[in-house]
N, C-alpha and C. Protein backbone atom coordinates (compact mmCIF):
# COMPACT_ATOMS: atom_id res chain seq x y z
N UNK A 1 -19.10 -3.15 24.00
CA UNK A 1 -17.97 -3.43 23.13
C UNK A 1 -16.69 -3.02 23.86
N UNK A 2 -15.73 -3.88 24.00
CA UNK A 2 -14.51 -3.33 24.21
C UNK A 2 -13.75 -2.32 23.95
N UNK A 3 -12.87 -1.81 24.08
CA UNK A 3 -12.35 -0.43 23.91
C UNK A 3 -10.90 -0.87 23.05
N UNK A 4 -10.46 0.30 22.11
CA UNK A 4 -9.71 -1.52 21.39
C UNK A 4 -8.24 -0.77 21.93
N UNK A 5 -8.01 -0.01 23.36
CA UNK A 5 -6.82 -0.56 23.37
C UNK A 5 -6.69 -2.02 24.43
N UNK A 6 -7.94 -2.29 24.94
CA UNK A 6 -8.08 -3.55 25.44
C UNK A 6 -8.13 -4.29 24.51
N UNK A 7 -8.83 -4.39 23.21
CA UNK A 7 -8.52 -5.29 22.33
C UNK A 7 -6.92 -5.73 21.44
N UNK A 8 -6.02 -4.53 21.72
CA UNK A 8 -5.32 -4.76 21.19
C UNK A 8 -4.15 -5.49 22.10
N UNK A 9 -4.29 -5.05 23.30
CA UNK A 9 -3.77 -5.52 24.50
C UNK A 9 -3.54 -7.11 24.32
N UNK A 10 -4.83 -7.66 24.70
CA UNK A 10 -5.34 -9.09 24.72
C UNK A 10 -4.35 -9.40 23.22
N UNK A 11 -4.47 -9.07 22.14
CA UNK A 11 -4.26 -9.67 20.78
C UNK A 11 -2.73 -9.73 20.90
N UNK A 12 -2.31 -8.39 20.92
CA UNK A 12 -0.78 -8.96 21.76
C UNK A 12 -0.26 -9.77 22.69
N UNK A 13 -1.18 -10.19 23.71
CA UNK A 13 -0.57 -11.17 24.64
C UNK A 13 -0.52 -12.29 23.69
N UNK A 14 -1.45 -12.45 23.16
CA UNK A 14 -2.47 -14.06 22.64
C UNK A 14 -1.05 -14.11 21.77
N UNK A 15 -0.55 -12.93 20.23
CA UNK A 15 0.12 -13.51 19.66
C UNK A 15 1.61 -13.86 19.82
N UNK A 16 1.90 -12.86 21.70
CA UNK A 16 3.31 -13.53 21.85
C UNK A 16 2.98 -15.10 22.66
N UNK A 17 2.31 -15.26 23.20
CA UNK A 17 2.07 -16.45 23.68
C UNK A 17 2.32 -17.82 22.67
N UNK A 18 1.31 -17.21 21.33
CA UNK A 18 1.63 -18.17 20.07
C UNK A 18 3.14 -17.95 19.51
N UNK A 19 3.94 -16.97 19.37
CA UNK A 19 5.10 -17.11 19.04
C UNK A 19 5.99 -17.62 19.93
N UNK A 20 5.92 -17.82 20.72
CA UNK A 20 6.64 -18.73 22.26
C UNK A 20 6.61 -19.87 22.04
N UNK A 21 5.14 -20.68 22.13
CA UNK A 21 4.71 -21.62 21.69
C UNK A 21 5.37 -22.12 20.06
N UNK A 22 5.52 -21.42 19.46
CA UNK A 22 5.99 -21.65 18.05
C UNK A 22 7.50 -22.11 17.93
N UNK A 23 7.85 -21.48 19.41
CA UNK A 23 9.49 -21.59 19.14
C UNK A 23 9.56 -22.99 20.59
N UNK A 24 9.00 -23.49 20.67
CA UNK A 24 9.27 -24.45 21.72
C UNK A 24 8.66 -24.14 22.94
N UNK A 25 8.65 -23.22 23.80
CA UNK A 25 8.49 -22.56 25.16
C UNK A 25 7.53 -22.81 25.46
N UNK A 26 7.12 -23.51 26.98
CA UNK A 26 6.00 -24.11 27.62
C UNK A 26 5.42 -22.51 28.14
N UNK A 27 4.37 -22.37 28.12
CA UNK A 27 3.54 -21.06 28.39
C UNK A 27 2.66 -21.49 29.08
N UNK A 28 2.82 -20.43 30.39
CA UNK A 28 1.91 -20.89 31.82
C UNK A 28 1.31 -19.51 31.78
N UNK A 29 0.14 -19.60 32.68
CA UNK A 29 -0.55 -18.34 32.95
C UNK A 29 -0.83 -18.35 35.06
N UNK A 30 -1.34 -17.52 35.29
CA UNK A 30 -1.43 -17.31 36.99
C UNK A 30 -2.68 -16.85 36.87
N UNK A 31 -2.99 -17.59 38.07
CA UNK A 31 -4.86 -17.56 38.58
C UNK A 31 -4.51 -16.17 39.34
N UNK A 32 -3.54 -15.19 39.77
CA UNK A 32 -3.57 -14.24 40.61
C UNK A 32 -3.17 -13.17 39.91
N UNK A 33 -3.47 -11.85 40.00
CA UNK A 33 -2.83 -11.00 39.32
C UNK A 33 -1.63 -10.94 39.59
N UNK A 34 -0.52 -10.80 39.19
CA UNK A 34 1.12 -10.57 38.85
C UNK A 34 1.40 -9.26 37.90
N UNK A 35 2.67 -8.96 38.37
CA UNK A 35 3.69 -7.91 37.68
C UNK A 35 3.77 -8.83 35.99
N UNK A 36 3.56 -9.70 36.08
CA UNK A 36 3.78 -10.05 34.59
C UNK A 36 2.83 -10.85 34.09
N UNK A 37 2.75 -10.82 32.39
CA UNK A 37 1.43 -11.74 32.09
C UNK A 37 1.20 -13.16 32.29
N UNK A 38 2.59 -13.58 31.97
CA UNK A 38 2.79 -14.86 32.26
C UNK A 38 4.15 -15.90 32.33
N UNK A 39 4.46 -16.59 32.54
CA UNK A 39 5.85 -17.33 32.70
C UNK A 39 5.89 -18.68 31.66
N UNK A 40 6.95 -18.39 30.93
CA UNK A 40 7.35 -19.09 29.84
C UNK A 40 9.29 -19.95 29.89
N UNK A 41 9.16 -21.31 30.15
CA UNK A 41 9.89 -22.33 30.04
C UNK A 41 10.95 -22.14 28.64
N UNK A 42 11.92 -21.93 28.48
CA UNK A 42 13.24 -22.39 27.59
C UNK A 42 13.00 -23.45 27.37
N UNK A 43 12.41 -23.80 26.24
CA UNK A 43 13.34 -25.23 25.56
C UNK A 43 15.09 -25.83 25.51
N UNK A 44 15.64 -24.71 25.55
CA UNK A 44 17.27 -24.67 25.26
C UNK A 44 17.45 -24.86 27.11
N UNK A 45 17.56 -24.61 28.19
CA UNK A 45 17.99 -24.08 29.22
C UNK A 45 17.16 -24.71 30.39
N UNK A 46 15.89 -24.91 29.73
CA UNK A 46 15.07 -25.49 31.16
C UNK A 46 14.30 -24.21 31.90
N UNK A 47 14.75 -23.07 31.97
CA UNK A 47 14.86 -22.31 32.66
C UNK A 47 13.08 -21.42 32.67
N UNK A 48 12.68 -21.11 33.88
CA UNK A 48 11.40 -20.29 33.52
C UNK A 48 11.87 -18.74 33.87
N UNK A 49 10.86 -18.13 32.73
CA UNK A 49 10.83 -16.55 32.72
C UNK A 49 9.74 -15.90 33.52
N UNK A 50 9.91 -14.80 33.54
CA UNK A 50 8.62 -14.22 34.12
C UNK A 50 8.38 -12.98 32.86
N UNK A 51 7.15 -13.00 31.88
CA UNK A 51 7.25 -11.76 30.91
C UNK A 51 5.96 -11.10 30.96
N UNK A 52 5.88 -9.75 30.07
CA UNK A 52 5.57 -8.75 30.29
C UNK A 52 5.31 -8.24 29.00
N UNK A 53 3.81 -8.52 28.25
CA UNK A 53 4.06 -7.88 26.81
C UNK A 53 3.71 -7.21 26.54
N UNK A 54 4.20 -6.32 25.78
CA UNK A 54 3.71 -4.87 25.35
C UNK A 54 3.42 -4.52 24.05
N UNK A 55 2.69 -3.56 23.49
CA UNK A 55 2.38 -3.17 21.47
C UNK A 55 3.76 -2.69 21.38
N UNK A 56 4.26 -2.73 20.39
CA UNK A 56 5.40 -1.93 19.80
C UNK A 56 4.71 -0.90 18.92
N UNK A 57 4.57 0.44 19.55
CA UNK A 57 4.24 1.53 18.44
C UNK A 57 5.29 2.19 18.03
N UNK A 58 5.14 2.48 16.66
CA UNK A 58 5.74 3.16 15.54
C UNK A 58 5.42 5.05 15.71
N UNK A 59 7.07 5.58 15.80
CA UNK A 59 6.34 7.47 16.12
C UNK A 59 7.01 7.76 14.81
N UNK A 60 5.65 8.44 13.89
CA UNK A 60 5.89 9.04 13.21
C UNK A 60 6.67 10.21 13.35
N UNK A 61 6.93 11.14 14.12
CA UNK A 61 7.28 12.07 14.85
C UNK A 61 8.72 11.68 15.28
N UNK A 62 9.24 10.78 14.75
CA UNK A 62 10.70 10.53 15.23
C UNK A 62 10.95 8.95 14.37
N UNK A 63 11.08 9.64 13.06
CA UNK A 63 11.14 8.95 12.07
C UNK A 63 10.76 7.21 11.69
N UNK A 64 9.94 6.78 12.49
CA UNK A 64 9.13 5.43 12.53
C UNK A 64 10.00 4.96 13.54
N UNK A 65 10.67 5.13 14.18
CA UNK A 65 11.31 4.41 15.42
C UNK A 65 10.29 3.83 16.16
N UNK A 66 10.43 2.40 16.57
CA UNK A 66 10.05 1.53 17.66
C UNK A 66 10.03 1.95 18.66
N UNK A 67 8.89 1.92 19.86
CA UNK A 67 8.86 2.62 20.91
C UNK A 67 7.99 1.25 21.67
N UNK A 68 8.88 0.67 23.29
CA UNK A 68 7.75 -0.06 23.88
C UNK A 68 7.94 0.69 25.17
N UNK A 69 6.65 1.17 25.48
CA UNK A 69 6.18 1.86 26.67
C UNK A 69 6.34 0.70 28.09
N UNK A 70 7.23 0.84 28.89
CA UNK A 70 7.16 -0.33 29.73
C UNK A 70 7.15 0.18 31.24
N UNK A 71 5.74 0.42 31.61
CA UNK A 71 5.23 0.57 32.54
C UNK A 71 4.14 -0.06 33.22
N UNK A 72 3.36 0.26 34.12
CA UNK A 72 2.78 -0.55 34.39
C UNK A 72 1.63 0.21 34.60
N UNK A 73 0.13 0.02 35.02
CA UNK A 73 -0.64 1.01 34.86
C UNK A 73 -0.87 2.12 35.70
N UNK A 74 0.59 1.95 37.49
CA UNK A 74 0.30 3.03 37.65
C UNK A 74 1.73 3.99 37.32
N UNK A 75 2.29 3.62 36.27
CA UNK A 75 3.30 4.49 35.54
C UNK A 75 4.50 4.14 35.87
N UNK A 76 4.76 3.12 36.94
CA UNK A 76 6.16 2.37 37.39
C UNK A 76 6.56 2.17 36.50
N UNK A 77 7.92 1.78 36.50
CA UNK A 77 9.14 0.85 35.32
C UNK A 77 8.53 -0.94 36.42
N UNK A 78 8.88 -1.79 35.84
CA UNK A 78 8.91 -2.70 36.27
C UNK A 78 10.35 -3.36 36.94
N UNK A 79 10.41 -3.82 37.98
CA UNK A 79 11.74 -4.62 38.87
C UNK A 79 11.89 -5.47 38.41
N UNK A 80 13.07 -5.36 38.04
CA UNK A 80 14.07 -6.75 37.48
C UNK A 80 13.79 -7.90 38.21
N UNK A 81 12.97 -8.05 39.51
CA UNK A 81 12.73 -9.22 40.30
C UNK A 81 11.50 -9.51 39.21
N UNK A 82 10.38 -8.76 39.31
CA UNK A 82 8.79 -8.80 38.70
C UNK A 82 9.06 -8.88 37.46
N UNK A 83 9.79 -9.05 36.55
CA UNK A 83 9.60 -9.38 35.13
C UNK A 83 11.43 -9.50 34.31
N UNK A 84 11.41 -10.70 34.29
CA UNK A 84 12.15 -10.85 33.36
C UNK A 84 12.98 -10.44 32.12
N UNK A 85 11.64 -10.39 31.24
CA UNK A 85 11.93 -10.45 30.02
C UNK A 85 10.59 -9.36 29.19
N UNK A 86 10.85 -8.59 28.11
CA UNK A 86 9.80 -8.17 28.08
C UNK A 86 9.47 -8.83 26.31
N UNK A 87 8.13 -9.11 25.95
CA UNK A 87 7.93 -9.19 24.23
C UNK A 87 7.54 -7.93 23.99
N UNK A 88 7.65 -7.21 22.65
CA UNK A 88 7.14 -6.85 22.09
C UNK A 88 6.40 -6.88 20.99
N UNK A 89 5.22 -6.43 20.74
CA UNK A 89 4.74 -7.05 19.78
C UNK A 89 4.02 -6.02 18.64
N UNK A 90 4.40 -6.15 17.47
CA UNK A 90 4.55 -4.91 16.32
C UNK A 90 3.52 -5.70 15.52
N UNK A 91 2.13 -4.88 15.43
CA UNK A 91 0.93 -5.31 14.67
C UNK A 91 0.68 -4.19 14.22
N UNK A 92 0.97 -3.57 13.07
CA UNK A 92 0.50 -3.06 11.90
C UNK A 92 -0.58 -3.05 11.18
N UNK A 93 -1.56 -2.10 11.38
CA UNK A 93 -2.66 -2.69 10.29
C UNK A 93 -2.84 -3.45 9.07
N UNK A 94 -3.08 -4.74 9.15
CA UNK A 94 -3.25 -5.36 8.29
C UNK A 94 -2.37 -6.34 7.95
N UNK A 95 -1.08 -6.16 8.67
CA UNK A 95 -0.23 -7.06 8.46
C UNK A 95 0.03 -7.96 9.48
N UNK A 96 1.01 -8.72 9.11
CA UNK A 96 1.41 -10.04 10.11
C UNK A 96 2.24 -9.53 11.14
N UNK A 97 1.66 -9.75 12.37
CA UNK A 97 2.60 -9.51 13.41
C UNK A 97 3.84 -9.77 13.78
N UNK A 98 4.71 -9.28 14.03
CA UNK A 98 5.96 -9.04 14.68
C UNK A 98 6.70 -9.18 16.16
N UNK A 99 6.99 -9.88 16.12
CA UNK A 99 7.33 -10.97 17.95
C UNK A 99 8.85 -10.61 17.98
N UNK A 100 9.28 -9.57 19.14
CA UNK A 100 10.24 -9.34 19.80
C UNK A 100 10.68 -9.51 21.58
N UNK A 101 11.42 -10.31 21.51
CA UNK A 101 12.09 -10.24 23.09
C UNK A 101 13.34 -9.48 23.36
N UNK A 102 13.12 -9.14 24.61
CA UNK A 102 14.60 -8.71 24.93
C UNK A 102 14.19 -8.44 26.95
N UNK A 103 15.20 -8.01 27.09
CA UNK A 103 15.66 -8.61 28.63
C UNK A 103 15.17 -7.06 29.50
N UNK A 104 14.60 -7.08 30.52
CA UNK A 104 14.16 -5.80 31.18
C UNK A 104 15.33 -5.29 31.98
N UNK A 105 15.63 -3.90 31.58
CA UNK A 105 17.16 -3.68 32.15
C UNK A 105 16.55 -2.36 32.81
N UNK A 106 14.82 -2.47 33.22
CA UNK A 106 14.41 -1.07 34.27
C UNK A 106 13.85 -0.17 33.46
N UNK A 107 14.07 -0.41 32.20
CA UNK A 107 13.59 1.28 31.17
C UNK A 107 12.15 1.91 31.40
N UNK A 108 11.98 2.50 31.70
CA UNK A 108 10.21 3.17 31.15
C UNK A 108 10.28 2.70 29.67
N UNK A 109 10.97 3.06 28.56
CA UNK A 109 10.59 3.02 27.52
C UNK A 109 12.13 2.39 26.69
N UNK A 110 11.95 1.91 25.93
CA UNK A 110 12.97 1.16 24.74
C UNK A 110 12.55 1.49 23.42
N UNK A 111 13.54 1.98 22.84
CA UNK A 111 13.19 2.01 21.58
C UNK A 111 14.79 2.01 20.51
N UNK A 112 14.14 1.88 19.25
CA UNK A 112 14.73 1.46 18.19
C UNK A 112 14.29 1.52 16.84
N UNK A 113 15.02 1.80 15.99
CA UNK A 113 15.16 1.60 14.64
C UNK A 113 14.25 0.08 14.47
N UNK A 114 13.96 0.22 13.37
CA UNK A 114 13.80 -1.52 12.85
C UNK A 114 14.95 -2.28 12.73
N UNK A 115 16.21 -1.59 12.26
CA UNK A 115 17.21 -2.42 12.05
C UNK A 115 17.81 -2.49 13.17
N UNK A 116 17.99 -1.47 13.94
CA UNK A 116 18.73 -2.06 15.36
C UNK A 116 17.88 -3.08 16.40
N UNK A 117 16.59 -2.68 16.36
CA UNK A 117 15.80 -3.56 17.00
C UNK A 117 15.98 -5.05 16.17
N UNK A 118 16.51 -5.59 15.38
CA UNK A 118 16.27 -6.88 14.69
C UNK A 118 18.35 -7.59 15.07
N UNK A 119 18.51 -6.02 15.45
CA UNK A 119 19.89 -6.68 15.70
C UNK A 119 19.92 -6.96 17.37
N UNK A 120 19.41 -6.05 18.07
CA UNK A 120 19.68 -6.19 19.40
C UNK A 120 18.33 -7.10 20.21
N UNK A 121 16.99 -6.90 19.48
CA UNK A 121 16.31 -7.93 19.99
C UNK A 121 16.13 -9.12 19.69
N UNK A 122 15.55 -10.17 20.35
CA UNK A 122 15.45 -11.72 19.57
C UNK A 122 13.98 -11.65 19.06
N UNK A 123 14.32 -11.99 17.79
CA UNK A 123 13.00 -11.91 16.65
C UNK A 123 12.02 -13.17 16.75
N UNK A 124 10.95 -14.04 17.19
CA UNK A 124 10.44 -14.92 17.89
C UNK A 124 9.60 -15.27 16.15
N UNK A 125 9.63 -15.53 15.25
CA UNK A 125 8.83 -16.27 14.29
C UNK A 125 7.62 -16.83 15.16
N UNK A 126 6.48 -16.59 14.13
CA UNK A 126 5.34 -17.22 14.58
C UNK A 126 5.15 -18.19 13.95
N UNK A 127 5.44 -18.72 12.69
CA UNK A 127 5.60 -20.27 12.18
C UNK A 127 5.81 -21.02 13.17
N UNK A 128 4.83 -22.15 12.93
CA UNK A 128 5.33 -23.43 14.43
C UNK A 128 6.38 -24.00 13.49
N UNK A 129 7.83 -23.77 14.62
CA UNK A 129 8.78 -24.82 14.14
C UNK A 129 8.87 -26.00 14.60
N UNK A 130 8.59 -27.33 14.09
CA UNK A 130 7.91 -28.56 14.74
C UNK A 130 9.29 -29.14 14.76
N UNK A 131 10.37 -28.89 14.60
CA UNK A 131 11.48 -29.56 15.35
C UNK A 131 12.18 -29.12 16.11
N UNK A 132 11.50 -28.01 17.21
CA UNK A 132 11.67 -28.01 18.69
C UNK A 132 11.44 -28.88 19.26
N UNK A 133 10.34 -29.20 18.84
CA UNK A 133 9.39 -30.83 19.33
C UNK A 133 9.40 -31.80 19.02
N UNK A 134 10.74 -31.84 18.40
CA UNK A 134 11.45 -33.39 17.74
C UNK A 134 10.35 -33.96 16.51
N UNK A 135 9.50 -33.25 15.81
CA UNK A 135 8.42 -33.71 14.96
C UNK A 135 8.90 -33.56 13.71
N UNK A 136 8.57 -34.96 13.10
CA UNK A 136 9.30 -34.75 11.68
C UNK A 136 8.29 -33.30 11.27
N UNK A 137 8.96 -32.74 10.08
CA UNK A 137 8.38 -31.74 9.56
C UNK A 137 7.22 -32.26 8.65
N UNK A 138 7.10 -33.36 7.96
CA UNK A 138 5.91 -34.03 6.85
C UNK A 138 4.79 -34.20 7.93
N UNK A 139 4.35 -34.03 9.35
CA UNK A 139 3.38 -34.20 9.78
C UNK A 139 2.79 -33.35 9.71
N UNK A 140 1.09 -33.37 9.87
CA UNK A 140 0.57 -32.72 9.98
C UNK A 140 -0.20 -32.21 11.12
């Protein structure tokens, strides 16, 4: 059986991948290991990313503030060359996950309020919005 911070790992990639996907963004993956999980296309810009996703845990111990650990496994910060952009991704037991981006400016760690994090990061909806993709909305 897996160990579930590997499970939770994987479940975070999978659901920023689907919130990417949700918002337009072509999502590629690499046959080689890389500094990042995978590289994701702008709909708006054209432009490809290189990202990096991480759990967003909650410290009780410092009043529920957002915390994304952004290292790598041998404890580096990641280079602004090797990763872009980082998601975070806030899965709560039991509830619906939570899809955050924001831009890697070197940190070991980022953190935030809920409310500042909703102001300073970009909030990624996991609803497919089907008129990224020029699709009327009545399809199915």
């Amino acid at each position: 059986m897996a160990h579930i911070t590997d499970v939770v790992g994987t479940y975070s990639e999978l659901v920023a991948e689907l919130a990417l996907m949700a918002n337009g963004f072509t999502v590629s993956r690499t046959r080689t290991a890389e500094p990042f999980d995978f590289k994701a296309e702008d709909p708006v810009n054209g432009c490809e990313y290189k990202i990096q996703v991480k759990t967003i845990r909650k410290r009780s111990d410092r009043n529920n503030e957002w915390v994304v650990y952004a290292t790598n496994g041998s404890g580096k910060t990641y280079a602004k060359d090797d990763v872009d952009y980082f998601i975070g991704v806030l899965a709560p037991e039991g509830e619906t996950p939570r899809v955050f981006m924001f831009e890697n400016a070197g940190n070991r760690e980022y953190w935030a309020t809920e409310q500042r994090a909703v102001e300073r990061w970009v909030e990624l909806p996991i609803a497919l919005n089907r008129s990224v993709y020029g699709e009327n909305k009545e399809a199915v």
